[in-house]
Structures are given as structure tokens and as C-alpha cells.
N, C-alpha and C. Protein backbone atom coordinates (compact mmCIF):
# COMPACT_ATOMS: atom_id res chain seq x y z
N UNK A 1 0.83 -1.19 0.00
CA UNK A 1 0.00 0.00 0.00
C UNK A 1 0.87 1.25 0.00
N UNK A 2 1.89 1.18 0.93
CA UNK A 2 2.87 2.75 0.88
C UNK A 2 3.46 2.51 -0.15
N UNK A 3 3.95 1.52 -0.88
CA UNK A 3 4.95 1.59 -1.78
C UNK A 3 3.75 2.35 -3.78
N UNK A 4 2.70 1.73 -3.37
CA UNK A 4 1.65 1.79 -3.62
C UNK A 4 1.40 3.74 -3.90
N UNK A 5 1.37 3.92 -2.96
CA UNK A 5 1.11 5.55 -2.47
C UNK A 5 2.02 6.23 -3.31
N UNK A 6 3.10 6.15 -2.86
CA UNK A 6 4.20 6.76 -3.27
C UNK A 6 4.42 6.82 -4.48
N UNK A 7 4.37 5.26 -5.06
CA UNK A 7 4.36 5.52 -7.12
C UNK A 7 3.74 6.54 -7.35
N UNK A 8 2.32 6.53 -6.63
CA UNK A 8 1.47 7.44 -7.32
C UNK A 8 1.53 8.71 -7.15
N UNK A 9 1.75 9.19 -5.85
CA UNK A 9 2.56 10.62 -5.41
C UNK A 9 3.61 10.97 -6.45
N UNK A 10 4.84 10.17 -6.76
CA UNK A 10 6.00 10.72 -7.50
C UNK A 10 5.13 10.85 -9.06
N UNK A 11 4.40 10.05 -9.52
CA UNK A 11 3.78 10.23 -10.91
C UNK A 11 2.76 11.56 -10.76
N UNK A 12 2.45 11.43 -9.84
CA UNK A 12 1.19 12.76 -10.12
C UNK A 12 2.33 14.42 -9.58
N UNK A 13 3.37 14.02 -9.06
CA UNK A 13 4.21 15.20 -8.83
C UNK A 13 5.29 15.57 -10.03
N UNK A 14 5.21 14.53 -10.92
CA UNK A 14 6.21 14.87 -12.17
C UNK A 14 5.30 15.11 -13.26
N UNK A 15 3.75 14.52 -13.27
CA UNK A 15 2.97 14.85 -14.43
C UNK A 15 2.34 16.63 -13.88
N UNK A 16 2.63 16.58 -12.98
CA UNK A 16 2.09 18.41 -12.37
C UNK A 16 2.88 19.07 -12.76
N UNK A 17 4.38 18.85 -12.60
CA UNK A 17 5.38 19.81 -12.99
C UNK A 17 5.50 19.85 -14.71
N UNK A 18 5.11 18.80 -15.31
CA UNK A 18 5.27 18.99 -16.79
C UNK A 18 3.99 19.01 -17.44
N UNK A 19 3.02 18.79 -16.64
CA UNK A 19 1.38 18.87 -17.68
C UNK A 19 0.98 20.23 -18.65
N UNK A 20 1.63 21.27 -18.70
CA UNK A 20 1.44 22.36 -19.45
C UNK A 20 2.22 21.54 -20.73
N UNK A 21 2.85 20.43 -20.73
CA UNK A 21 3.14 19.87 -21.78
C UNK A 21 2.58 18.50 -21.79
N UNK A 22 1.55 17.51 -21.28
CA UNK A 22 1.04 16.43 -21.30
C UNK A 22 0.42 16.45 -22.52
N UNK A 23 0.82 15.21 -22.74
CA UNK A 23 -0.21 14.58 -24.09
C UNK A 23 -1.25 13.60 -23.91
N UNK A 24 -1.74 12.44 -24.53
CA UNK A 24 -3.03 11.56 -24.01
C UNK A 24 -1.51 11.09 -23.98
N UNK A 25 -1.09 10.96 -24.23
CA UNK A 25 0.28 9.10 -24.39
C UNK A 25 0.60 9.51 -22.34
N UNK A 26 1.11 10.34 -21.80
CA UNK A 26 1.40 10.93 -20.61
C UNK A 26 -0.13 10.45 -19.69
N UNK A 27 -0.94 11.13 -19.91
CA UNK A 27 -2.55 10.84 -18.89
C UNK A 27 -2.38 9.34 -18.92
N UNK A 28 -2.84 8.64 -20.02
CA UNK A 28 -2.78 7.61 -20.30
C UNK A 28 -1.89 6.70 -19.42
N UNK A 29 -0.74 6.85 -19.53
CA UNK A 29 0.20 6.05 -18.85
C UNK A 29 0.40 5.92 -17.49
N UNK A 30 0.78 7.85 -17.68
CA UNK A 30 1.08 7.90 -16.10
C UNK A 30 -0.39 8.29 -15.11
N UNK A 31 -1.45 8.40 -16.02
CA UNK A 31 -2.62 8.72 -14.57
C UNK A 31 -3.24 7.43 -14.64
N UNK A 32 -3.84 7.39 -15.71
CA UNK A 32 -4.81 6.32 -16.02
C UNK A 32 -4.16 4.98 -15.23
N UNK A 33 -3.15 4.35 -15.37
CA UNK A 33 -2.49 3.43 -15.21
C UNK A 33 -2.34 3.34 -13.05
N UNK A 34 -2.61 4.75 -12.24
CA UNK A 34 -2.61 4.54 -11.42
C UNK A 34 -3.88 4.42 -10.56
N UNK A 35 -5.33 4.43 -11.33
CA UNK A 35 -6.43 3.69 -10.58
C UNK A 35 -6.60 2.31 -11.32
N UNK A 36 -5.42 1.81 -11.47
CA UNK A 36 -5.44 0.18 -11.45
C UNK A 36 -5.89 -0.55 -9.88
N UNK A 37 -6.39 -1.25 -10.10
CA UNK A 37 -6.46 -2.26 -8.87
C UNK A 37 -8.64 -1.95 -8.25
N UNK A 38 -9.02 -2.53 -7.35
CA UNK A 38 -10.04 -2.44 -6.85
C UNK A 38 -10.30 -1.37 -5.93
N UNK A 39 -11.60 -0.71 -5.82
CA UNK A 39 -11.63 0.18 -5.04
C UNK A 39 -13.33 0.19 -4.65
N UNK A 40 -13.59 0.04 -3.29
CA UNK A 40 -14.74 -0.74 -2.82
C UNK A 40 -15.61 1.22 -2.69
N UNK A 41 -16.90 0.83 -2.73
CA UNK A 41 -17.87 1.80 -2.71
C UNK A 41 -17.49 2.35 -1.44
N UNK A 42 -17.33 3.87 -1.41
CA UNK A 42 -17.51 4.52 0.16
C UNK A 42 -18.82 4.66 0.50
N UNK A 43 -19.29 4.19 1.94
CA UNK A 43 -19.78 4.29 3.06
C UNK A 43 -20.75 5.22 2.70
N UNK A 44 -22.39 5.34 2.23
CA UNK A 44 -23.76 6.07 2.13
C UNK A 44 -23.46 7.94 2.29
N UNK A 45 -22.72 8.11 3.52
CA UNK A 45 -22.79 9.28 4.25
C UNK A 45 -21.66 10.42 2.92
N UNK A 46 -20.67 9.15 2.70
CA UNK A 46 -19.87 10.16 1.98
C UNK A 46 -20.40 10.11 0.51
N UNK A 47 -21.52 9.98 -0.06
CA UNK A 47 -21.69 9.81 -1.58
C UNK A 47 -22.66 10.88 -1.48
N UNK A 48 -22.03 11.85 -1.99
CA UNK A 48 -21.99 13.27 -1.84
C UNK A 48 -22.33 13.48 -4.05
N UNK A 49 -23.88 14.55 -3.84
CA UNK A 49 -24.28 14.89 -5.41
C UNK A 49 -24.48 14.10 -6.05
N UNK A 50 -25.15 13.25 -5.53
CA UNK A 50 -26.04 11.62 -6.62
C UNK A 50 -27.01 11.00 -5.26
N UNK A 51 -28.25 10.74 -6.33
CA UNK A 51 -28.93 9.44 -5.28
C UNK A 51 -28.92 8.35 -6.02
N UNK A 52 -28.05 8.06 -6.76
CA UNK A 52 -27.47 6.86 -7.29
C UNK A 52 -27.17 5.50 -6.86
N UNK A 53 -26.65 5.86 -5.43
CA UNK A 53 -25.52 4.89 -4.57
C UNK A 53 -26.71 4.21 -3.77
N UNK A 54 -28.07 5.00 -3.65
CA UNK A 54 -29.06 4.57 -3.34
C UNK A 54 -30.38 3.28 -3.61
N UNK A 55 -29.54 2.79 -5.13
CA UNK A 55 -30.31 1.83 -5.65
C UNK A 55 -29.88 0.44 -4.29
N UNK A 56 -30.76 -0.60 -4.51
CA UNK A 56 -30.80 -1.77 -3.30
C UNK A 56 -29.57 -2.76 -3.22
N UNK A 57 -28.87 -2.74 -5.03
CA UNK A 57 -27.81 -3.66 -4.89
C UNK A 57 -26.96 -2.95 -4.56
N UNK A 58 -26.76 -1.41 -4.38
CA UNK A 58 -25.63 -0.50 -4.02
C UNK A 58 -25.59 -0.44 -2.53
N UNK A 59 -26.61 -0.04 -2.03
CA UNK A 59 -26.66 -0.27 -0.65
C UNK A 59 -26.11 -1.12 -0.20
N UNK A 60 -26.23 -2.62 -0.40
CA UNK A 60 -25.53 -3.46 0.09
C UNK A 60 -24.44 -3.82 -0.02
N UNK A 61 -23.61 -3.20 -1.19
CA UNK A 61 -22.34 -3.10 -0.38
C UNK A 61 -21.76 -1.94 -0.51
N UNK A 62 -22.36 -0.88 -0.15
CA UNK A 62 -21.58 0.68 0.05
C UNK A 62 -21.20 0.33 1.59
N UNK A 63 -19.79 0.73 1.62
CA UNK A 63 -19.03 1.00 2.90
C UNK A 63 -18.51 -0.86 2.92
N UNK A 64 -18.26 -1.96 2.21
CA UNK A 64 -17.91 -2.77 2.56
C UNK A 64 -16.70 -3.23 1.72
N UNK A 65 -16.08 -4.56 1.63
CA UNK A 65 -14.94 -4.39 1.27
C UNK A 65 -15.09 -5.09 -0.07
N UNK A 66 -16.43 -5.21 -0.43
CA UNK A 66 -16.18 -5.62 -1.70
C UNK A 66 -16.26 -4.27 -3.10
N UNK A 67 -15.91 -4.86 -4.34
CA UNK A 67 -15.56 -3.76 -5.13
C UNK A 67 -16.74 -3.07 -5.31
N UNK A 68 -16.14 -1.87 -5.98
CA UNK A 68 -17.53 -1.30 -6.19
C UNK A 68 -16.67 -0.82 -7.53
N UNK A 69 -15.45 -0.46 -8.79
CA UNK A 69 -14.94 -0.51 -9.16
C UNK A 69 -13.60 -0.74 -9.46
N UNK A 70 -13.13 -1.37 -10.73
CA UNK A 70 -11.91 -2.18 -10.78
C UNK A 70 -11.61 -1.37 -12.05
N UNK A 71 -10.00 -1.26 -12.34
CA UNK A 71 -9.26 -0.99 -13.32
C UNK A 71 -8.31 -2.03 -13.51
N UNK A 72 -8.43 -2.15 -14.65
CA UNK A 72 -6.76 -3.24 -15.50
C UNK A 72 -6.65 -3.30 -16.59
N UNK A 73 -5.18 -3.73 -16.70
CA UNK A 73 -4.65 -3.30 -17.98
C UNK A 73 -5.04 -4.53 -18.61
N UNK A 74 -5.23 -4.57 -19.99
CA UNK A 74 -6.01 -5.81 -20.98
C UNK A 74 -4.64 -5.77 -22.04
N UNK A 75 -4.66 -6.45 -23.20
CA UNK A 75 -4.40 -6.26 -24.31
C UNK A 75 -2.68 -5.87 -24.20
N UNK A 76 -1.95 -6.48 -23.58
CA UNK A 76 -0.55 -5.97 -22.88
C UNK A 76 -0.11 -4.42 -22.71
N UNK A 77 -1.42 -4.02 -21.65
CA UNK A 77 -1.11 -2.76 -21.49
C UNK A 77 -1.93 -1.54 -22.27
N UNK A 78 -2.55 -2.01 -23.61
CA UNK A 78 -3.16 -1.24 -24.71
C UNK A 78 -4.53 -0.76 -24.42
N UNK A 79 -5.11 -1.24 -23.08
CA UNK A 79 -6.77 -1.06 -22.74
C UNK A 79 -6.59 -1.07 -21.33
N UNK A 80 -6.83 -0.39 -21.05
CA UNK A 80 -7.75 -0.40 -19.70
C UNK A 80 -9.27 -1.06 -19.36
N UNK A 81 -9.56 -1.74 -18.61
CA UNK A 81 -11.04 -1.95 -18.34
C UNK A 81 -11.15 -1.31 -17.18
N UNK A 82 -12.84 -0.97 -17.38
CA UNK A 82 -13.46 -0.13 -15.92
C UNK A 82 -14.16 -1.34 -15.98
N UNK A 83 -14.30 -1.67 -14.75
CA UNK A 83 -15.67 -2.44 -14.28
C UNK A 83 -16.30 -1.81 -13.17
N UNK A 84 -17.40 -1.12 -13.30
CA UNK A 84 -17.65 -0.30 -12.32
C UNK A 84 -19.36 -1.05 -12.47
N UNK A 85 -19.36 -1.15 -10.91
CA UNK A 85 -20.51 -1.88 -10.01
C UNK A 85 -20.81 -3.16 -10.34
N UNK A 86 -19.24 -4.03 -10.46
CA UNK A 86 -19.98 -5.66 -10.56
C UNK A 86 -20.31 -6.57 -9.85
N UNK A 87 -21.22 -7.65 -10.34
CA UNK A 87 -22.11 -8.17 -9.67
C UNK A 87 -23.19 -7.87 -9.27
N UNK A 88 -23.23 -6.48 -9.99
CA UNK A 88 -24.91 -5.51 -9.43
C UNK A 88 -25.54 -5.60 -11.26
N UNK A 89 -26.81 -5.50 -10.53
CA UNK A 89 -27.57 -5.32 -11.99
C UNK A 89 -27.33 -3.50 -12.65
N UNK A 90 -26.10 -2.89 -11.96
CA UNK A 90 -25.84 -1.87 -12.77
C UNK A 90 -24.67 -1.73 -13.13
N UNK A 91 -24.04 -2.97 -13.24
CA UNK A 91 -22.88 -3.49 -13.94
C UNK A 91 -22.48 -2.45 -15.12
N UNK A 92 -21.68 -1.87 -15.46
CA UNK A 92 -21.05 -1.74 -16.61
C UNK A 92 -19.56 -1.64 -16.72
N UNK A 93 -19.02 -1.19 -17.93
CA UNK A 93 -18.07 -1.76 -18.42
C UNK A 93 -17.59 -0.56 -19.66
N UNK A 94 -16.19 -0.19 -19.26
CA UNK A 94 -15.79 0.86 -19.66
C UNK A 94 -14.26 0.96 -20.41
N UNK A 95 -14.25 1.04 -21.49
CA UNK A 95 -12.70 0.49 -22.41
C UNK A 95 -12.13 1.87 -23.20
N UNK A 96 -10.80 1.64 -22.26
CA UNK A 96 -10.02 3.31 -22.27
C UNK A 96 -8.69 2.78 -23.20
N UNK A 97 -8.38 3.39 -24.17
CA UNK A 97 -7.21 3.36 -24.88
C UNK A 97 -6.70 4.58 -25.51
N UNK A 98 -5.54 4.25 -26.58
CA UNK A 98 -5.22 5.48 -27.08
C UNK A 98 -5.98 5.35 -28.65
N UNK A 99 -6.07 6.15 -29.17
CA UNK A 99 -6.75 6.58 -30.52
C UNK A 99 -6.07 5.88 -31.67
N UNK A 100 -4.79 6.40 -31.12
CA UNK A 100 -3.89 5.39 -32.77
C UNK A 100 -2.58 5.35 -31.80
N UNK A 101 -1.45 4.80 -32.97
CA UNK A 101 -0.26 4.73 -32.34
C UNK A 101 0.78 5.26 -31.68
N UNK A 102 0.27 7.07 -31.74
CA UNK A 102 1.16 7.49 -31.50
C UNK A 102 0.29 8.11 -30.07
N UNK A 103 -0.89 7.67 -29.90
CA UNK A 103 -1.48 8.40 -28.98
C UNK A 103 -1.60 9.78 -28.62
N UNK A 104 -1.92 10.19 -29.96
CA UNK A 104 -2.78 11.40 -29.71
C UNK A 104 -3.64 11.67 -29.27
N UNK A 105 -4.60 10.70 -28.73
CA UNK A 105 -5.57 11.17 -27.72
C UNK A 105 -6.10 9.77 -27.05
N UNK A 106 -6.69 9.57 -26.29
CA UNK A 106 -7.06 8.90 -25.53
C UNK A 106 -8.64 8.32 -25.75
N UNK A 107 -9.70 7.05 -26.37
CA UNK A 107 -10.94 6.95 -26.80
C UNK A 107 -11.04 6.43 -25.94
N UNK A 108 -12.95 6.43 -25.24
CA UNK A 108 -13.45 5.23 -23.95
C UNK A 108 -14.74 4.93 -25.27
N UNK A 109 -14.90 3.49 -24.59
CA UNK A 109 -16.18 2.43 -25.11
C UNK A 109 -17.10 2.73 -23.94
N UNK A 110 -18.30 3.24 -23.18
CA UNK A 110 -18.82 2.73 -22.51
C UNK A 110 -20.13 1.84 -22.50
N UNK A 111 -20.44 0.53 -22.19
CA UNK A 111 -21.32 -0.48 -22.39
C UNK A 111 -22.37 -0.15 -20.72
N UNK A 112 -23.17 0.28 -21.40
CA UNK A 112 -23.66 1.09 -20.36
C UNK A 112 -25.71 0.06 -20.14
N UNK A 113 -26.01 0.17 -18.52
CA UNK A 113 -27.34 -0.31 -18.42
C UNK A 113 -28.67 0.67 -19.25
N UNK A 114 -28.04 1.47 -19.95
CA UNK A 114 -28.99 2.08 -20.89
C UNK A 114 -29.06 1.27 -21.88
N UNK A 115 -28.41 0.80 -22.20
CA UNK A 115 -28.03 -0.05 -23.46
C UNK A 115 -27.77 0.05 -24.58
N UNK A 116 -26.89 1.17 -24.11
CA UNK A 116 -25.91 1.87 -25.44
C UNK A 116 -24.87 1.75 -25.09
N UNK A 117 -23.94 2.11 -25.78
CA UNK A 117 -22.55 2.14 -25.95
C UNK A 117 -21.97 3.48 -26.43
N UNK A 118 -21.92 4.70 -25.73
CA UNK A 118 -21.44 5.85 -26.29
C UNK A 118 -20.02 5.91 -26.19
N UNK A 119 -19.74 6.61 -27.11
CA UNK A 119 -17.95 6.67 -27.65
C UNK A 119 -17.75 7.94 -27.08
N UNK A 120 -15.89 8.06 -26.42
CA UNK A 120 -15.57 9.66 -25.71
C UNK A 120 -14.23 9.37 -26.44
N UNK A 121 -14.50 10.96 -25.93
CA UNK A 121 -12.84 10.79 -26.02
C UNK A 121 -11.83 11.89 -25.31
N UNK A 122 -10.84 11.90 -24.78
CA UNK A 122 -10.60 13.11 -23.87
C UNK A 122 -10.40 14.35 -24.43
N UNK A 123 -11.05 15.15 -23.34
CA UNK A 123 -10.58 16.55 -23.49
C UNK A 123 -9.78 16.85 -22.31
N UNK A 124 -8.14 17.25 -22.99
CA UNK A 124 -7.05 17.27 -22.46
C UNK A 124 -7.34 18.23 -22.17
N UNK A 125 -7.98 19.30 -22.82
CA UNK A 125 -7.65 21.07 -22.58
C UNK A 125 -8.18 20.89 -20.81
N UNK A 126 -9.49 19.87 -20.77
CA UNK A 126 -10.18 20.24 -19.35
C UNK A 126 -9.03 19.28 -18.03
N UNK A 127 -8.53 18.14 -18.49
CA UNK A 127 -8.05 17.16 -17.70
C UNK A 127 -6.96 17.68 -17.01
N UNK A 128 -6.33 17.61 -15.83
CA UNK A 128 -5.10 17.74 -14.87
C UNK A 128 -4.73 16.70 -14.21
N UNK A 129 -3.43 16.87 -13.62
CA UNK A 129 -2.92 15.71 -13.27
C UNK A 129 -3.88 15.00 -12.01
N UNK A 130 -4.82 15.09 -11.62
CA UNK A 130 -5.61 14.84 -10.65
C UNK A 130 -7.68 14.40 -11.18
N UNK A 131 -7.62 14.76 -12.15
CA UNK A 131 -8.81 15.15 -12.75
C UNK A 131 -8.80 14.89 -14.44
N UNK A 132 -9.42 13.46 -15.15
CA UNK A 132 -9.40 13.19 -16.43
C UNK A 132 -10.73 13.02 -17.03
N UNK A 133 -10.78 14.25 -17.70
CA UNK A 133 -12.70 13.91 -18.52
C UNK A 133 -12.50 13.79 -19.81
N UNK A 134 -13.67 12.80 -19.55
CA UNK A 134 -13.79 12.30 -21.44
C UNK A 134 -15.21 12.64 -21.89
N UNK A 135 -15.17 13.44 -22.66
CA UNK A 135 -16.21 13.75 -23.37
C UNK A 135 -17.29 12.79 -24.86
N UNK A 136 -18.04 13.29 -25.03
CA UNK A 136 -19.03 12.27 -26.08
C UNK A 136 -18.07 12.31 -27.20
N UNK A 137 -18.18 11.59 -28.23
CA UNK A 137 -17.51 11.92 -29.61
C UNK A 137 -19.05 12.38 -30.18
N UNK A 138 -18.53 13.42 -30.43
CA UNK A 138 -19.60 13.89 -31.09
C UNK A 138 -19.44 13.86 -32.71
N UNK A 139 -18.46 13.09 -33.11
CA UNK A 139 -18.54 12.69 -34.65
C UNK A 139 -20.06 11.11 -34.92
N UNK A 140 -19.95 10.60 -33.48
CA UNK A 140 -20.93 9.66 -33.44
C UNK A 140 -22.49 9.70 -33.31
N UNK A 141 -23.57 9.37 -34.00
CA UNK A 141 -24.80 9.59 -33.82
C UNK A 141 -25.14 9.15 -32.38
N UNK A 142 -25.20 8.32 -31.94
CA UNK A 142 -25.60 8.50 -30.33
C UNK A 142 -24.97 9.99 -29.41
N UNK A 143 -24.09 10.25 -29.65
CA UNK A 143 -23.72 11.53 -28.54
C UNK A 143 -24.38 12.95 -29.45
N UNK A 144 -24.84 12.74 -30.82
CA UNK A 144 -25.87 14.02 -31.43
C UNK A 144 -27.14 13.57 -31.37
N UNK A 145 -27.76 12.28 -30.88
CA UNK A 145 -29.20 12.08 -30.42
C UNK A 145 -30.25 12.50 -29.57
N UNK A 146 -31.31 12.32 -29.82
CA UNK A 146 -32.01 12.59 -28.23
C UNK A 146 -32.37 11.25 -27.54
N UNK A 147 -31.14 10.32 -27.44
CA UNK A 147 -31.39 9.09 -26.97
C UNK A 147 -30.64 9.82 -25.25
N UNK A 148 -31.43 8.96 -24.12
CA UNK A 148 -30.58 9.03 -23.23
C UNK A 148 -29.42 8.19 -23.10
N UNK A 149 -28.29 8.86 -22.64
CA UNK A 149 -26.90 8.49 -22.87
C UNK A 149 -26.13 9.29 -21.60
N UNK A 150 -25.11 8.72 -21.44
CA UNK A 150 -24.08 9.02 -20.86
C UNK A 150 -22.95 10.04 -21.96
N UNK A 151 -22.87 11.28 -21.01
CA UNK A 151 -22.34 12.05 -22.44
C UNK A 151 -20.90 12.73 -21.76
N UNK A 152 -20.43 12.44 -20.69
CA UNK A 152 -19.32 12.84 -19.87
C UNK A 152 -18.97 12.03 -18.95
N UNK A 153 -17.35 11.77 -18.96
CA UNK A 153 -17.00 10.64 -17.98
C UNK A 153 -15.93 11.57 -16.93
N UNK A 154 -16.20 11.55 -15.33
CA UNK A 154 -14.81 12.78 -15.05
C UNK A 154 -14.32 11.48 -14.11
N UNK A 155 -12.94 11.13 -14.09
CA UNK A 155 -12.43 10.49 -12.73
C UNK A 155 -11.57 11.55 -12.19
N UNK A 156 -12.31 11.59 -10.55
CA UNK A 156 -11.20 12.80 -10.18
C UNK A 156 -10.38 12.03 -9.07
N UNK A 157 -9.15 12.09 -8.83
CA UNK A 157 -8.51 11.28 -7.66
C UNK A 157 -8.01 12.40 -6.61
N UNK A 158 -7.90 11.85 -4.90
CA UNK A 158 -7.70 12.72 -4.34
C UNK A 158 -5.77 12.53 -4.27
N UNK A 159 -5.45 13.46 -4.15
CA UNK A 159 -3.95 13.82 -4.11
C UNK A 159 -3.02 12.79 -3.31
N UNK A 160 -3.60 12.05 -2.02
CA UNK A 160 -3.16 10.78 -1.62
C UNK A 160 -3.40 9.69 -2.41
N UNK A 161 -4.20 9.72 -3.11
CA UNK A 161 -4.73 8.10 -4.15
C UNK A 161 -5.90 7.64 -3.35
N UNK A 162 -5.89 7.73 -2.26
CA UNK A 162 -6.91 7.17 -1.53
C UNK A 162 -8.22 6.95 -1.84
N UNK A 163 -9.13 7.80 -2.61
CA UNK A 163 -10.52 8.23 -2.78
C UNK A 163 -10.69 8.59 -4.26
N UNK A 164 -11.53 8.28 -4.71
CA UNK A 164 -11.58 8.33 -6.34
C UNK A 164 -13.14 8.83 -6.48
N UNK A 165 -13.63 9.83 -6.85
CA UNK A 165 -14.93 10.55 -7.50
C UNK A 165 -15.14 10.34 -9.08
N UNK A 166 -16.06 9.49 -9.62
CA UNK A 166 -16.23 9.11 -10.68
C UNK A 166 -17.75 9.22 -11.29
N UNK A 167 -17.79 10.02 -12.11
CA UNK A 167 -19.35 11.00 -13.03
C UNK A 167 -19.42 10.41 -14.00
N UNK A 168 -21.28 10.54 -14.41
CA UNK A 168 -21.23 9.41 -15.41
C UNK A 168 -22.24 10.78 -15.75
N UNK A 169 -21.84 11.63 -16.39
CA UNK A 169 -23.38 12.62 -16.95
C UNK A 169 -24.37 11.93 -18.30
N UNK A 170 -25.38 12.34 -17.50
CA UNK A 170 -26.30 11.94 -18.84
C UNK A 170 -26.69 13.64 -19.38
N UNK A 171 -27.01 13.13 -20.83
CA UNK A 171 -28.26 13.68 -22.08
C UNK A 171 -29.16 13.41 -22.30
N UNK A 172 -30.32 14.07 -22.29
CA UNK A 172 -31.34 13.47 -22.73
C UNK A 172 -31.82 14.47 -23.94
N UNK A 173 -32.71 14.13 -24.78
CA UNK A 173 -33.11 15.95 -25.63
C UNK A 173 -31.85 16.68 -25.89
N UNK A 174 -30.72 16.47 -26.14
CA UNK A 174 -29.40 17.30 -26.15
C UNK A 174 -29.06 17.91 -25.11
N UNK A 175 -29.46 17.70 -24.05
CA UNK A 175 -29.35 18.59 -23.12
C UNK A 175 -29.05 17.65 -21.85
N UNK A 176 -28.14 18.30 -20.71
CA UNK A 176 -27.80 17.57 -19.43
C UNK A 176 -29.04 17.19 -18.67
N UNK A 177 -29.05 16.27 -18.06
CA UNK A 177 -30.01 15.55 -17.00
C UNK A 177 -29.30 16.31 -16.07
N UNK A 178 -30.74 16.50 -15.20
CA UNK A 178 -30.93 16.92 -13.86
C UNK A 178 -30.06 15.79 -12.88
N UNK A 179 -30.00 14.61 -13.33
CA UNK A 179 -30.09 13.40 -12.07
C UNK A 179 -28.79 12.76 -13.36
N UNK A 180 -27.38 13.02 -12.42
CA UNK A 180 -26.82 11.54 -12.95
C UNK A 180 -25.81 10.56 -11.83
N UNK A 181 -25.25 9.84 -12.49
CA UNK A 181 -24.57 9.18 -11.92
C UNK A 181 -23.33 9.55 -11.18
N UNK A 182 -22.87 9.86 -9.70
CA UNK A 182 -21.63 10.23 -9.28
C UNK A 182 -21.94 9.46 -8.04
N UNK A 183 -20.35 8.96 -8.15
CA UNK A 183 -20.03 7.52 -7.24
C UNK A 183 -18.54 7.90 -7.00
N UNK A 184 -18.29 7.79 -5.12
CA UNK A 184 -17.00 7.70 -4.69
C UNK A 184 -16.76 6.22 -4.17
N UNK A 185 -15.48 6.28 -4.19
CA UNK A 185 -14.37 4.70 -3.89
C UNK A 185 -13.43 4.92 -3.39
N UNK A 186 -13.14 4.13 -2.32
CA UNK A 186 -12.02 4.37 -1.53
C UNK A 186 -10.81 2.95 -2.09
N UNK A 187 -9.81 3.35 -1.95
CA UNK A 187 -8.71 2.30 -2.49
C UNK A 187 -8.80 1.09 -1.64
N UNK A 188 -9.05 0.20 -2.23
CA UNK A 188 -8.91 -0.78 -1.56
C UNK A 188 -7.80 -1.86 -0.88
């Protein structure tokens, strides 16, 4: 766990000092790569701007030690998977890579209980070494629809690694929902 800490301290203290020059190949590697591992739902009291955490299979295990999201590397390193809320009937499943080879930018898949699959992709201009959002591709007909969708992904991490804040915004009518998805995790 400290040794743990510390990777992630020295990576988020060298991607701070050089992020006025980060690229997706940089987020990618050095952020993305450090909410690898499991990280169990925090505890009712702290799920703070969502009544999300409130559905019946969430309840039961918010505040316990089982996951409530997982990151890993797939494909030797080339994908990330999110598995965020498994074993719950709000299971989904979230596939982060780079765009092409040289990684110019960073694309997510999300396989979502709407039962779509909307395409992102980051916006670096908004992301910091602490804070990575991926936006809709809006070259794709689902993120220019009036289907409801998930149309913004933010993972924000707290500066120890400890605690992870993760947004799932919806669209509906082109326009933001009142009500979306935001879920915290503590490292497990």
C-alpha cells in the first residue's frame, strides 16, 4: 500500500510539474495506469451529489470491502477496463485506450445499463494531473441524439490516491439531466 502511495505521489508530482506539456500518451500512462487495482464503494454518508448509490444492490455493499470498481490493464497494457458496479444489476463496463499509435488522444467504449454504448474521447484542454474527462464523440450519432446516454465521464482522484470521485453525466433531448450518476471509492 505505501509503496503503492508513493508511485502514485512521485507520478502525479512529475505529471504536475510537466502537464502544461502532457499529451493523451502521458494521462494515459502515467494517470490512467494509477487507478489500477479495486476500489470498494464509500460508506452512504460520503456519496456526496447523486442518489445513485441509493439503488438496493448499491446499498448493500456501500461502505464494505467488496468492489464497487476495478481498473486493469487488458491487451498488454493497450486497454484499460473499468468495471464499475460488478455483480450488481448496474454493472457496466468501460474500455479506455489510445486513438492510434502514436497516442494522440485517448478513446473510452462505454457499455452502459442504458443499453448503449457511447464513444468519448478526452478533453485534455479540461483534464489535470488529478482530474481526467472524457467527453461524447460527437462525430458519433448517439452523442448528437435525443437518446438518453451518458455524455461525460470525469475520474477525479484525491492527491493521496486514496478516494476516487467518478461521473457518469447523462443527455437526454441534447441537453444535461438533472439526475446523474456520481459515485466515490475508496482504495482498496
Amino acid at each position: 500500500m505505501l509503496k503503492t502511495t508513493l508511485s502514485l505521489l512521485s507520478t502525479i508530482a512529475l505529471t504536475s510539474s510537466l502537464y502544461s506539456q502532457a499529451d493523451a500518451f502521458d494521462i494515459y500512462y502515467d494517470w490512467m495506469h494509477t487507478l489500477k487495482g479495486e476500489w470498494t464503494l464509500s460508506p452512504a454518508e460520503k456519496q456526496l451529489g447523486t442518489e445513485s448509490y441509493k439503488h438496493k444492490d448499491l446499498a448493500a455493499i456501500s461502505g464494505t470491502q467488496k468492489a464497487g470498481i476495478t481498473f486493469k490493464s487488458i491487451g498488454k497494457e493497450s486497454t484499460i477496463q473499468e468495471d464499475l458496479l460488478p455483480n450488481t444489476q448496474k454493472q457496466m463496463v468501460t474500455m479506455y485506450h489510445c486513438t492510434d499509435v502514436e497516442c494522440n488522444n485517448l478513446k473510452a467504449t462505454h457499455y452502459c445499463v442504458k443499453q448503449n454504448q457511447p464513444e468519448f474521447l478526452a478533453n485534455l484542454k479540461q483534464s489535470t494531473p488529478d482530474r481526467i474527462v472524457f467527453d461524447c464523440d460527437m462525430s458519433t450519432a448517439l452523442c448528437q441524439s435525443d437518446e438518453d446516454h451518458v455524455h461525460t465521464i470525469i475520474h477525479e482522484i484525491t492527491e493521496d490516491g486514496d478516494h476516487l470521485k467518478s461521473s457518469y453525466l447523462s443527455w437526454k433531448n441534447k441537453k444535461p439531466k438533472k439526475i446523474s450518476s456520481i459515485y466515490h471509492f475508496d482504495k482498496k
